[in-house]
C-alpha atoms as a PDB file:
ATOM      1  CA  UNK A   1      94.133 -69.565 133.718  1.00  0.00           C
ATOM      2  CA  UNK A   2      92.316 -72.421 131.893  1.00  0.00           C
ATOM      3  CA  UNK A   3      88.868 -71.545 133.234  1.00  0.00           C
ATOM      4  CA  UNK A   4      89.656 -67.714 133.134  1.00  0.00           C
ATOM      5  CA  UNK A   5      89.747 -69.141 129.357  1.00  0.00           C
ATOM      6  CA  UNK A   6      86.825 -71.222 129.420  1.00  0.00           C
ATOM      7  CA  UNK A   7      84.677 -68.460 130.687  1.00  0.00           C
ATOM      8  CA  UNK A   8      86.010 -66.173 127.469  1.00  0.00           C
ATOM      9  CA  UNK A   9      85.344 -68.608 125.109  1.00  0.00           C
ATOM     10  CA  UNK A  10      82.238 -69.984 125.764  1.00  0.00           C
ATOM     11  CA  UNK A  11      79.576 -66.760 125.114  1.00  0.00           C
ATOM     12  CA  UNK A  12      81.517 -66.979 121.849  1.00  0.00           C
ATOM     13  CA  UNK A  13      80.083 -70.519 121.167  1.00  0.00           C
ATOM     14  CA  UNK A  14      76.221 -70.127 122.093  1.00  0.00           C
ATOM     15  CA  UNK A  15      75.075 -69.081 118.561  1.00  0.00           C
ATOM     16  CA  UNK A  16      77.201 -71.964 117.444  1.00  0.00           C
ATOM     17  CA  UNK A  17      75.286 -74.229 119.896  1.00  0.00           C
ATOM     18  CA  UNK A  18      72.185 -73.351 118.581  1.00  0.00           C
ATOM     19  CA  UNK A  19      73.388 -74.156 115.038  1.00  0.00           C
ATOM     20  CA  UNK A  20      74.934 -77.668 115.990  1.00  0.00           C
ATOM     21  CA  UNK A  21      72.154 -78.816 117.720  1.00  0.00           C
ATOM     22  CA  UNK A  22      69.939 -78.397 115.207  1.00  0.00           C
ATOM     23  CA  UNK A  23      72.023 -79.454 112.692  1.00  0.00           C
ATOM     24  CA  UNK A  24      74.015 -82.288 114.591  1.00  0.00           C
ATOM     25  CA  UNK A  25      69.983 -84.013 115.793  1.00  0.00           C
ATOM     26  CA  UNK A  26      68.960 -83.515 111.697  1.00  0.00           C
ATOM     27  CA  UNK A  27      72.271 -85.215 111.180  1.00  0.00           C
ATOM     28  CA  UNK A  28      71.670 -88.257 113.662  1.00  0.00           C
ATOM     29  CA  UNK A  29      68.059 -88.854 112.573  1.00  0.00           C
ATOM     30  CA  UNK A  30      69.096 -88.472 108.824  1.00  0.00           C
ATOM     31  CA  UNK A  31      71.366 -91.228 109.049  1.00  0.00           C
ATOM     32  CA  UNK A  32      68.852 -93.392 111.459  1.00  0.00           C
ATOM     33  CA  UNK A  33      66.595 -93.262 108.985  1.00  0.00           C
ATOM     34  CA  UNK A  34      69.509 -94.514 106.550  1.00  0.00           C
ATOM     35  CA  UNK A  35      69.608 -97.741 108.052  1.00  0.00           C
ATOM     36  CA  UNK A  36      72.050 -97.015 110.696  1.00  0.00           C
ATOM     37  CA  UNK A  37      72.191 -97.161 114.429  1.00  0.00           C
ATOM     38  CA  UNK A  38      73.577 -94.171 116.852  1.00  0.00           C
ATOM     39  CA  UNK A  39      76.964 -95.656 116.665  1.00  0.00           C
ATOM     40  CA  UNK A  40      77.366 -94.221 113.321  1.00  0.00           C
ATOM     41  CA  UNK A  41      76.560 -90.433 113.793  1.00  0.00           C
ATOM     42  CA  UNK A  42      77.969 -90.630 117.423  1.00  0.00           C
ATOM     43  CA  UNK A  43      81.298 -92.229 116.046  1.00  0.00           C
ATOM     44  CA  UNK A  44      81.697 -90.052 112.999  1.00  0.00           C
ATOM     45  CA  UNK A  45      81.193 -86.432 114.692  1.00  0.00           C
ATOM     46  CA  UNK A  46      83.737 -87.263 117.034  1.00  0.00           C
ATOM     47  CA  UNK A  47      85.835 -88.233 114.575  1.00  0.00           C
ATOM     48  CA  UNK A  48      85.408 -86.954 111.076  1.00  0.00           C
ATOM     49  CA  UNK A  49      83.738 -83.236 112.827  1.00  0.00           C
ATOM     50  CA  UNK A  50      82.825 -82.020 108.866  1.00  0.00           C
ATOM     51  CA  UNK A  51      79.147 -81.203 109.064  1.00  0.00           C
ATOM     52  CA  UNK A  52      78.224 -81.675 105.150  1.00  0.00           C
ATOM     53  CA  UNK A  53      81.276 -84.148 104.421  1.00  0.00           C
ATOM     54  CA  UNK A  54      79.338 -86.428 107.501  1.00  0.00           C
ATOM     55  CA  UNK A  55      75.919 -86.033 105.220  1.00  0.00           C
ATOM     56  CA  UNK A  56      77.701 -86.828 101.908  1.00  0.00           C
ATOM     57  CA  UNK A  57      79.300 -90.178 104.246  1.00  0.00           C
ATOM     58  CA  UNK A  58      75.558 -91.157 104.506  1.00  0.00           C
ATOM     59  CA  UNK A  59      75.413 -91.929 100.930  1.00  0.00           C
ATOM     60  CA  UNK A  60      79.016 -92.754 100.865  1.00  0.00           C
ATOM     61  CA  UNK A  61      78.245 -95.866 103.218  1.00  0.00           C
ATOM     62  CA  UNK A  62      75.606 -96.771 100.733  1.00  0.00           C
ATOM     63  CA  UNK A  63      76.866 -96.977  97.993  1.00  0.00           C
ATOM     64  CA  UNK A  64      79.661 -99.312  96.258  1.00  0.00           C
ATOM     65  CA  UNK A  65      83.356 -99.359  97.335  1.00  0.00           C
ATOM     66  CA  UNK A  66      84.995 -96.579  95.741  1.00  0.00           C
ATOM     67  CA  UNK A  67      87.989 -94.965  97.360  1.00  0.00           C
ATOM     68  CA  UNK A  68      89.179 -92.685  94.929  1.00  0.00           C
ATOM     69  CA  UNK A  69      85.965 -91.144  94.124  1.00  0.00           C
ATOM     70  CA  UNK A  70      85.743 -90.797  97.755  1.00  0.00           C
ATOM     71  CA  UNK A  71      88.656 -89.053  98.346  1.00  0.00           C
ATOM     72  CA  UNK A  72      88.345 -86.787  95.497  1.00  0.00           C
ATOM     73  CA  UNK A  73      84.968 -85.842  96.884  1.00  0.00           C
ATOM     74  CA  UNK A  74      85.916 -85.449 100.485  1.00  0.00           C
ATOM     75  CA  UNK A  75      88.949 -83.181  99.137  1.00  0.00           C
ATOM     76  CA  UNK A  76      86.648 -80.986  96.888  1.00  0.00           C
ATOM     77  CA  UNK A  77      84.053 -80.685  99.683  1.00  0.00           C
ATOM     78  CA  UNK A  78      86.744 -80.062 102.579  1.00  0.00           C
ATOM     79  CA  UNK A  79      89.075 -78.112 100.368  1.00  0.00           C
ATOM     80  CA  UNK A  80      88.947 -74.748 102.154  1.00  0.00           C
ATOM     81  CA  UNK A  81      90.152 -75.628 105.450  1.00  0.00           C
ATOM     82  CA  UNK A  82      93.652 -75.917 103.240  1.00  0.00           C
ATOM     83  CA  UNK A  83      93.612 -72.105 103.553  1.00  0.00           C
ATOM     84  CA  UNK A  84      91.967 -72.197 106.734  1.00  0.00           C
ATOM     85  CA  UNK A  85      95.626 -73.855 107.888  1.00  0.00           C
ATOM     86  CA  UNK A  86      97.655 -71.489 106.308  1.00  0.00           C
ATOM     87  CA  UNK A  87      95.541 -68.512 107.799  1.00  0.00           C
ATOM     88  CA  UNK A  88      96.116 -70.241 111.375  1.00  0.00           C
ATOM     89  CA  UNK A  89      99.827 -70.508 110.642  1.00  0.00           C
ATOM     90  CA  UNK A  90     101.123 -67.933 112.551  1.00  0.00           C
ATOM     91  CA  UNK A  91      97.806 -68.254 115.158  1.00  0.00           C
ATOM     92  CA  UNK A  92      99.414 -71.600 116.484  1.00  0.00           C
ATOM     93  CA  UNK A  93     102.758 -71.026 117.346  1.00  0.00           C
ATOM     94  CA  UNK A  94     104.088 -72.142 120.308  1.00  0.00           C
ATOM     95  CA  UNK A  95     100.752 -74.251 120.901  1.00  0.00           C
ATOM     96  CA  UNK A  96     102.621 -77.248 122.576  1.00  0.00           C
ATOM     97  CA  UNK A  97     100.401 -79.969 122.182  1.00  0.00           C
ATOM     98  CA  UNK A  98      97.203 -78.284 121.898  1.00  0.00           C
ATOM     99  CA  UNK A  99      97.974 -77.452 118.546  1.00  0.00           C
ATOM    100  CA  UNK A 100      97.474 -80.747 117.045  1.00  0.00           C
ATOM    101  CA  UNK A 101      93.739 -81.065 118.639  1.00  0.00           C
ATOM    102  CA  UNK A 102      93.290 -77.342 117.296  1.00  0.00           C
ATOM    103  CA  UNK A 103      94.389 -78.305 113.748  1.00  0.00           C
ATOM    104  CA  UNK A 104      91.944 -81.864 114.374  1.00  0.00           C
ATOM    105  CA  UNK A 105      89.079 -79.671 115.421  1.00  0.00           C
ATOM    106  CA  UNK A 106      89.480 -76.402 113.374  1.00  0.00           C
ATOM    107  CA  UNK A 107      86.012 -76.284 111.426  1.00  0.00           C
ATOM    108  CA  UNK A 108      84.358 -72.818 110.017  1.00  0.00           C
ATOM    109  CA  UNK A 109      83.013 -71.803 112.947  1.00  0.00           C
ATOM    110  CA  UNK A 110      86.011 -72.141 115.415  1.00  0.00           C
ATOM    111  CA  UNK A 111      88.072 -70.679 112.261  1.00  0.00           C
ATOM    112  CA  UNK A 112      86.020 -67.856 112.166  1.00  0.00           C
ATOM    113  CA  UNK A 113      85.888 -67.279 116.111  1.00  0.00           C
ATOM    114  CA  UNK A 114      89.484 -67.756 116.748  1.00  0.00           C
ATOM    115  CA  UNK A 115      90.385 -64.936 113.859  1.00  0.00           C
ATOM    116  CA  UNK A 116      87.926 -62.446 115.353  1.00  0.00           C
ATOM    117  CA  UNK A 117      87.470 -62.504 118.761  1.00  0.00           C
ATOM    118  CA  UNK A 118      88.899 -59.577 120.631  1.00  0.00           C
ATOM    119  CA  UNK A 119      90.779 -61.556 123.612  1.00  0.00           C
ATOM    120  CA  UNK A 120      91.392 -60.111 126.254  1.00  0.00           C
ATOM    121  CA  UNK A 121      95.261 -59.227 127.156  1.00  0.00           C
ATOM    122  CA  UNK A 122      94.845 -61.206 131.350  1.00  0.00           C
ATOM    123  CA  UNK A 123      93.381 -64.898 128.532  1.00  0.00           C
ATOM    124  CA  UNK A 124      95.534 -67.034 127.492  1.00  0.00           C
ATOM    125  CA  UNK A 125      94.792 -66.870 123.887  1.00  0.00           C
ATOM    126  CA  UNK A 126      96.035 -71.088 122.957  1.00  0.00           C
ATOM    127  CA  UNK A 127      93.671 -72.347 125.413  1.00  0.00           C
ATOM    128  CA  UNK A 128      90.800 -69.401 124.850  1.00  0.00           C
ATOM    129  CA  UNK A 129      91.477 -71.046 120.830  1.00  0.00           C
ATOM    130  CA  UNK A 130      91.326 -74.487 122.484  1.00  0.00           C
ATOM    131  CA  UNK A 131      87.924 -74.292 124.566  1.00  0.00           C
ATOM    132  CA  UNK A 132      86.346 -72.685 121.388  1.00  0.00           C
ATOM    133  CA  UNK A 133      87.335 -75.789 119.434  1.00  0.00           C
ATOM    134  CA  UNK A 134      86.517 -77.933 122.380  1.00  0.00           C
ATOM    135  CA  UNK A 135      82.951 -76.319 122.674  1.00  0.00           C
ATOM    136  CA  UNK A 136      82.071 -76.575 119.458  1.00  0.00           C
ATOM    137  CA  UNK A 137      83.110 -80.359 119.160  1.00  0.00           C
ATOM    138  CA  UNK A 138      81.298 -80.979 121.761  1.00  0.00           C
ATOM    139  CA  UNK A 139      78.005 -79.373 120.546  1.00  0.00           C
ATOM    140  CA  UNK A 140      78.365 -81.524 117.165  1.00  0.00           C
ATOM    141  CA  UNK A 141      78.855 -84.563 119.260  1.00  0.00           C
ATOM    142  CA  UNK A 142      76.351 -84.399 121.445  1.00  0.00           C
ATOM    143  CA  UNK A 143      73.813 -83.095 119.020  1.00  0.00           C
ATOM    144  CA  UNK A 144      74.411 -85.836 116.382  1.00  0.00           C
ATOM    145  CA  UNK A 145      74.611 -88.755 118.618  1.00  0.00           C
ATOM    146  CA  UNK A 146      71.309 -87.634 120.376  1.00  0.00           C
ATOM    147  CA  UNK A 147      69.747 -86.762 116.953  1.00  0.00           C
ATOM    148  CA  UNK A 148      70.614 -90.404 116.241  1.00  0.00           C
ATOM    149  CA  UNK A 149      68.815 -92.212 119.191  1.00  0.00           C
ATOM    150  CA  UNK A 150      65.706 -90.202 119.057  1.00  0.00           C
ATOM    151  CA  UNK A 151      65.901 -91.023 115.131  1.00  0.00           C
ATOM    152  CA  UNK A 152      63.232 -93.903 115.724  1.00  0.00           C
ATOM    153  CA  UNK A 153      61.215 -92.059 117.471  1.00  0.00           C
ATOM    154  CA  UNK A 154      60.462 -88.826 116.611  1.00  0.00           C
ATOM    155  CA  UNK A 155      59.296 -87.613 112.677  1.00  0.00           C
ATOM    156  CA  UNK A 156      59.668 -84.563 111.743  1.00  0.00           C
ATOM    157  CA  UNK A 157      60.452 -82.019 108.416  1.00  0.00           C
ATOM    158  CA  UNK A 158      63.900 -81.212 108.082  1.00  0.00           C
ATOM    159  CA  UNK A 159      63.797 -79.104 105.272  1.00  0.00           C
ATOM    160  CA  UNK A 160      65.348 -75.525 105.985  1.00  0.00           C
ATOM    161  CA  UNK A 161      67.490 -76.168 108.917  1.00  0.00           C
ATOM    162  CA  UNK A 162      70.630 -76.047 106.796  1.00  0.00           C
ATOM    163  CA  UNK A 163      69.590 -72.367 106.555  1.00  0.00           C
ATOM    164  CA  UNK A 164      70.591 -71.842 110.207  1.00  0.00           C
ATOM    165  CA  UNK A 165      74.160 -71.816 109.411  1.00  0.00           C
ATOM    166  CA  UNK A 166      74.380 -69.536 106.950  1.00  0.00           C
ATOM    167  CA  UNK A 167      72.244 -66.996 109.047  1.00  0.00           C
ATOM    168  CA  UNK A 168      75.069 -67.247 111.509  1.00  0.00           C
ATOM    169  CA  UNK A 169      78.116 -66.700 109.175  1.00  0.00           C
ATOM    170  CA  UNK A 170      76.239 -63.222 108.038  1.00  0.00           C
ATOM    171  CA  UNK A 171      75.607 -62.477 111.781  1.00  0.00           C
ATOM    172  CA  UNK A 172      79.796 -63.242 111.845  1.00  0.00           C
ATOM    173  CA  UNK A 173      80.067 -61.216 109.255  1.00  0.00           C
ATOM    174  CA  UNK A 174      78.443 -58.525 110.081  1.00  0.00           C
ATOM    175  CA  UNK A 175      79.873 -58.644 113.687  1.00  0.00           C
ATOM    176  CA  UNK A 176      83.418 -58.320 111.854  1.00  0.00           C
ATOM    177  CA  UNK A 177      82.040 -55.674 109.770  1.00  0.00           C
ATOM    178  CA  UNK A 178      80.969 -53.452 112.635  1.00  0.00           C
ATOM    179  CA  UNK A 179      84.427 -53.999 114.938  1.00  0.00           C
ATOM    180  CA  UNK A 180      86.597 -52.343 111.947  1.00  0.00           C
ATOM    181  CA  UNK A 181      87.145 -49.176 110.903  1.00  0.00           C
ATOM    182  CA  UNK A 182      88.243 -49.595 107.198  1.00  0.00           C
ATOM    183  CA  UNK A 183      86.245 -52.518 105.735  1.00  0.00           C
ATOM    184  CA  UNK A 184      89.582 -54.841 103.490  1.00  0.00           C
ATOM    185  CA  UNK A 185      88.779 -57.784 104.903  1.00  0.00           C
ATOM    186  CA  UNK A 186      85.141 -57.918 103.958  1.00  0.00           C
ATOM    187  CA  UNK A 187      85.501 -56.307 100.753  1.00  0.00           C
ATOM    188  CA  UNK A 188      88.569 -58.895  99.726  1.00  0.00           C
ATOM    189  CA  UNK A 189      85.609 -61.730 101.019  1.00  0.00           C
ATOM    190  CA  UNK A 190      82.811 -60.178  99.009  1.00  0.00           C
ATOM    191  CA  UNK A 191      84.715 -59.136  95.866  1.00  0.00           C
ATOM    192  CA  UNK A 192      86.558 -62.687  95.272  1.00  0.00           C
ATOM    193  CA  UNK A 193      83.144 -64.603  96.039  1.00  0.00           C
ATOM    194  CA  UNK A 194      81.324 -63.177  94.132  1.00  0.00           C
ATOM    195  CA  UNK A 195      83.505 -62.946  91.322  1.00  0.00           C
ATOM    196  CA  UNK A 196      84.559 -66.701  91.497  1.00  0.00           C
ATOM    197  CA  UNK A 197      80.681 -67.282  91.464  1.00  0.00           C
ATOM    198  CA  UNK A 198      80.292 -65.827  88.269  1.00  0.00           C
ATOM    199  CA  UNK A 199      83.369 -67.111  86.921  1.00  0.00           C
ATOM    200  CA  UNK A 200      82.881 -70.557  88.014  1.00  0.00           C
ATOM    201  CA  UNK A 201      79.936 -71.352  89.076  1.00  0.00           C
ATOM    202  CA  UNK A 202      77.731 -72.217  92.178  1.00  0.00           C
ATOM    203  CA  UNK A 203      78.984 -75.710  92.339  1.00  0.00           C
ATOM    204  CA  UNK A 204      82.872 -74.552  91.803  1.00  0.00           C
ATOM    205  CA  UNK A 205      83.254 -71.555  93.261  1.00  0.00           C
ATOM    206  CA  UNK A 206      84.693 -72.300  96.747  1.00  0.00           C
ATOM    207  CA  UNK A 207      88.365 -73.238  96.890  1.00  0.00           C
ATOM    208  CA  UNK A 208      89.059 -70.425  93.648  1.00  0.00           C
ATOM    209  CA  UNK A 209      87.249 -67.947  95.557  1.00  0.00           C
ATOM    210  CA  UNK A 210      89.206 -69.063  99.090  1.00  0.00           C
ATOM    211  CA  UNK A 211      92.282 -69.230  96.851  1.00  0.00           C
ATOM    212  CA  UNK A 212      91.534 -65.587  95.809  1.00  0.00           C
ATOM    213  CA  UNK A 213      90.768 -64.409  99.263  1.00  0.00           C
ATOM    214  CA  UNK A 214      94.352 -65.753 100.666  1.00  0.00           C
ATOM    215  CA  UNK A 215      96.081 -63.886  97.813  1.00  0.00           C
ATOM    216  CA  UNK A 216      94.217 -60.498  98.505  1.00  0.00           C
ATOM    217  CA  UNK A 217      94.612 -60.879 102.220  1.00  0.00           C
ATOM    218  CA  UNK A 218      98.266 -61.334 101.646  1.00  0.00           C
ATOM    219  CA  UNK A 219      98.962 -58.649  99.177  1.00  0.00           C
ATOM    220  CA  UNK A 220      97.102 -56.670 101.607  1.00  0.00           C
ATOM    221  CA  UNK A 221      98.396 -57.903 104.716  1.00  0.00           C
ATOM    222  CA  UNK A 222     100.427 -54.453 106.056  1.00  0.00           C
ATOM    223  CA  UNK A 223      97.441 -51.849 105.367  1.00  0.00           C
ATOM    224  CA  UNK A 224      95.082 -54.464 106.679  1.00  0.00           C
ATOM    225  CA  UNK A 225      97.379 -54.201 109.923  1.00  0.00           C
ATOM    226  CA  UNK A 226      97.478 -50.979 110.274  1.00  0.00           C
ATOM    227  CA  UNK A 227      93.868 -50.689 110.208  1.00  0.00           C
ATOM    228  CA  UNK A 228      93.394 -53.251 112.910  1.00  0.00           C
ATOM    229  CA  UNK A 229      91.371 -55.696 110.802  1.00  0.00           C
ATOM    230  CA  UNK A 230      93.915 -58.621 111.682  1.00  0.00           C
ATOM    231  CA  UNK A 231      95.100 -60.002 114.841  1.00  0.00           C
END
């Protein structure tokens, strides 16, 4: 059963591999050229897993000691995985214990993996939801902490790989967009971004927008349903 599950899960997770990688080695040699050894990026994906909170903790660590200003940074940047939770809700019931690694590990990508995959009725769908979040850890990990020990010795121009993750949400997107028939979900997504952009701002415009999307999606919840667009 739990390899049956592994198998599922893990052609979900290359085009997230590709992303980490490059991502998680910019990561490690961004911080080893901070001042700080492998430890720190090895240490911190496995712990803190929040790609651009772990960049803002570079500067963080050098600046002065301030804890609230921390927190209220770390809250505005990792806001949206408050709605993430409540999305998951129903998603991790009757998890056992692999629900409190799944809530540890749940970042965009697993979020957005776990909501749309169509799994198959003979996969356990906890541990397909598990390996997914397992995977991707692991890719994060592994990327950062290696990104960190070559830090010293390779040089190169980082500028533009942040790019690589949003070219794989729109290849989500439009993956999501293809599978259903009557297109809420994605116009619910588009409409609240884009009007929370304009409303609020570039800088702003996240948690009001997720806010916004949570509200449509659950005024909208039985149509959406019926239409097949959730799971």
């Amino acid at each position: 059963m739990k390899w049956k599950a592994f198998k599922t899960a893990f052609p979900y997770t290359i085009p997230i591999f590709a992303g980490f990688w490059f991502l998680g080695m910019t990561y490690g040699i961004y911080m080893n050229v901070s001042g700080f050894s492998f430890v720190y990026p090895m240490v911190m994906s496995l712990t803190v897993f929040g790609g651009s909170l772990e960049f803002l903790a570079v500067s963080m660590l050098l600046s002065k000691f301030a804890p609230l200003q921390t927190f209220i940074m770390v809250l505005m940047v990792q806001a949206r995985h408050l709605f993430y939770g409540i999305a998951m809700l129903d998603r991790f019931q009757g998890m056992g214990l692999k629900k409190f690694y799944l809530i540890f590990g749940m970042c965009d990508e697993s979020f957005s993996i776990n909501c749309t995959a169509d799994i198959p009725e003979d996969v356990d769908r906890g541990w397909f939801m598990f390996f997914v979040t397992l995977l991707n850890h692991f890719y994060w990990f592994s990327g950062a902490t290696v990104g960190g020990i070559l830090g010293s010795l390779v040089t190169f121009n980082t500028e533009g790989l942040d790019f690589v993750m949003t070219a794989m949400f729109v290849v989500i997107f439009l993956e999501q967009w293809l599978k259903e028939k009557k297109h809420y979900t994605a116009y619910i997504g588009l409409a609240s971004s884009v009007v929370c952009l304009l409303l609020f701002g570039a800088d702003s415009f996240l948690v009001p927008s997720m806010a916004c999307i949570v509200a449509g999606l659950t005024f909208m919840r039985k149509p959406i349903e019926k239409a097949g667009g959730l799971v």
